[in-house]
Protein backbone atom coordinates (compact mmCIF):
# COMPACT_ATOMS: atom_id res chain seq x y z
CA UNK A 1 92.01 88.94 165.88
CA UNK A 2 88.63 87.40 167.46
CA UNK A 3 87.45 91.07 169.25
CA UNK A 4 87.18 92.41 165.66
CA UNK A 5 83.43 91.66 166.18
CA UNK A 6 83.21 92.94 169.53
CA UNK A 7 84.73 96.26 168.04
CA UNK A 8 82.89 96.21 165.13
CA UNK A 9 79.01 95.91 167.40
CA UNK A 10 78.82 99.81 168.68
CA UNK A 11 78.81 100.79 165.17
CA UNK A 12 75.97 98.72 165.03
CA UNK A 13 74.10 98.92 168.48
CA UNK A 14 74.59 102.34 169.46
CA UNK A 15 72.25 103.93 166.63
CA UNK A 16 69.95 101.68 167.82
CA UNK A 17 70.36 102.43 171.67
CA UNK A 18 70.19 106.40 171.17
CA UNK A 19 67.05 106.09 168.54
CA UNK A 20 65.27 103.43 170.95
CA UNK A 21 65.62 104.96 174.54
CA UNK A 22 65.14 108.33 173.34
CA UNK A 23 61.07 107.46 172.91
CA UNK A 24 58.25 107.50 174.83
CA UNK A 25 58.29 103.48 175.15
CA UNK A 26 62.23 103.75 176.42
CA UNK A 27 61.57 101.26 178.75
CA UNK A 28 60.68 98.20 176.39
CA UNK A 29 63.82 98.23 174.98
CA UNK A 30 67.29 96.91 176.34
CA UNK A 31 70.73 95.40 174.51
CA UNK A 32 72.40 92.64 175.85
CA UNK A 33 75.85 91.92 174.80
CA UNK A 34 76.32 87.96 175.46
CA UNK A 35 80.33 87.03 173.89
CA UNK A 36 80.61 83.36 173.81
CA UNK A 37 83.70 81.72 174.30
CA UNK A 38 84.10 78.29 173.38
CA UNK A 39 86.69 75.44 173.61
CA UNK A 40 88.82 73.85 176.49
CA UNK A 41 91.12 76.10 176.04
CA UNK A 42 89.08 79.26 177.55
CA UNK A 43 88.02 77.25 180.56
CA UNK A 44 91.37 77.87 181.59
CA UNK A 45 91.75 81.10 180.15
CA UNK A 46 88.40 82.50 181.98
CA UNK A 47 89.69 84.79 185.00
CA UNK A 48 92.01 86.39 182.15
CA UNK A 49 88.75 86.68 179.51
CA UNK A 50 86.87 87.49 182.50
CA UNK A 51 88.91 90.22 183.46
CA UNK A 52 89.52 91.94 179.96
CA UNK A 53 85.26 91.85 178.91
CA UNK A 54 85.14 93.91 182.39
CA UNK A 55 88.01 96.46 181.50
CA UNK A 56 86.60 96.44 177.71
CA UNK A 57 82.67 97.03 178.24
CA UNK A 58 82.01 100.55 179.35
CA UNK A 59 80.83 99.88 183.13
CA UNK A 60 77.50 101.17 181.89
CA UNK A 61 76.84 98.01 180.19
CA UNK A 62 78.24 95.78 182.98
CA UNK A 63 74.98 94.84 184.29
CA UNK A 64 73.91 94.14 180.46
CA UNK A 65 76.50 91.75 179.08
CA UNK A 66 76.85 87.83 179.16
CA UNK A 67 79.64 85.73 178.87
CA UNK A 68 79.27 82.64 178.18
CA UNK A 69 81.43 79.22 178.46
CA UNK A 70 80.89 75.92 176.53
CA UNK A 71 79.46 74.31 173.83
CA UNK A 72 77.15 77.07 171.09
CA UNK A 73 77.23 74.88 167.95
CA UNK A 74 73.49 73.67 168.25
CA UNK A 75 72.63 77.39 168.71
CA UNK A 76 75.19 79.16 166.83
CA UNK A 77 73.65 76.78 163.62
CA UNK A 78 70.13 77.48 164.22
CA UNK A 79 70.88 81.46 164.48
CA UNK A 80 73.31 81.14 161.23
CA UNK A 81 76.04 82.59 163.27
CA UNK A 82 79.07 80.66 161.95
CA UNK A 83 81.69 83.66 161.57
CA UNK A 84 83.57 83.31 164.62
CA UNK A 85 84.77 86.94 163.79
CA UNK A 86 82.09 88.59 163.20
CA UNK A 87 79.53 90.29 165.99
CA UNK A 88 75.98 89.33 165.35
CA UNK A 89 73.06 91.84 166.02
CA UNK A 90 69.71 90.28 166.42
């Protein structure tokens, strides 16, 4: 299943959120979710993909999350982000 990184980031981000906005420089720090989706095959698939990152992302996070459509090998190499299942936290 390809959201196994998407459910796997929380575990990751939120100890970071909580620890991070809980200090006195709160405001220098933000997470932004970007989920790429790449190949022809989502271009046509984006109102669906579209529509289940909105019921799936708390609406807190709404205003903080990216999706993306296209091409990400150039950056996905230079990052070393080549597990398509896996959530990255940088």
């Amino acid at each position: 299943c390809k959201d196994f990184g998407a459910r796997m980031l929380p575990s990751w981000t939120d100890p970071f959120d909580k620890a991070l906005r809980n200090g006195k420089d709160a405001e220098r720090f933000e997470i932004v979710r970007i989920t790429v989706n790449e190949g022809w095959v989502t271009k046509l698939l984006t109102p669906f993909i579209v529509s289940g990152a909105k019921k799936n992302t708390p609406e807190k996070d709404h205003a903080n999350t990216l999706l993306y459509f296209g091409d990400a090998e150039e950056w996905r190499d230079i990052l070393r982000m080549h597990n398509i299942y896996t959530g990255y936290v940088f």
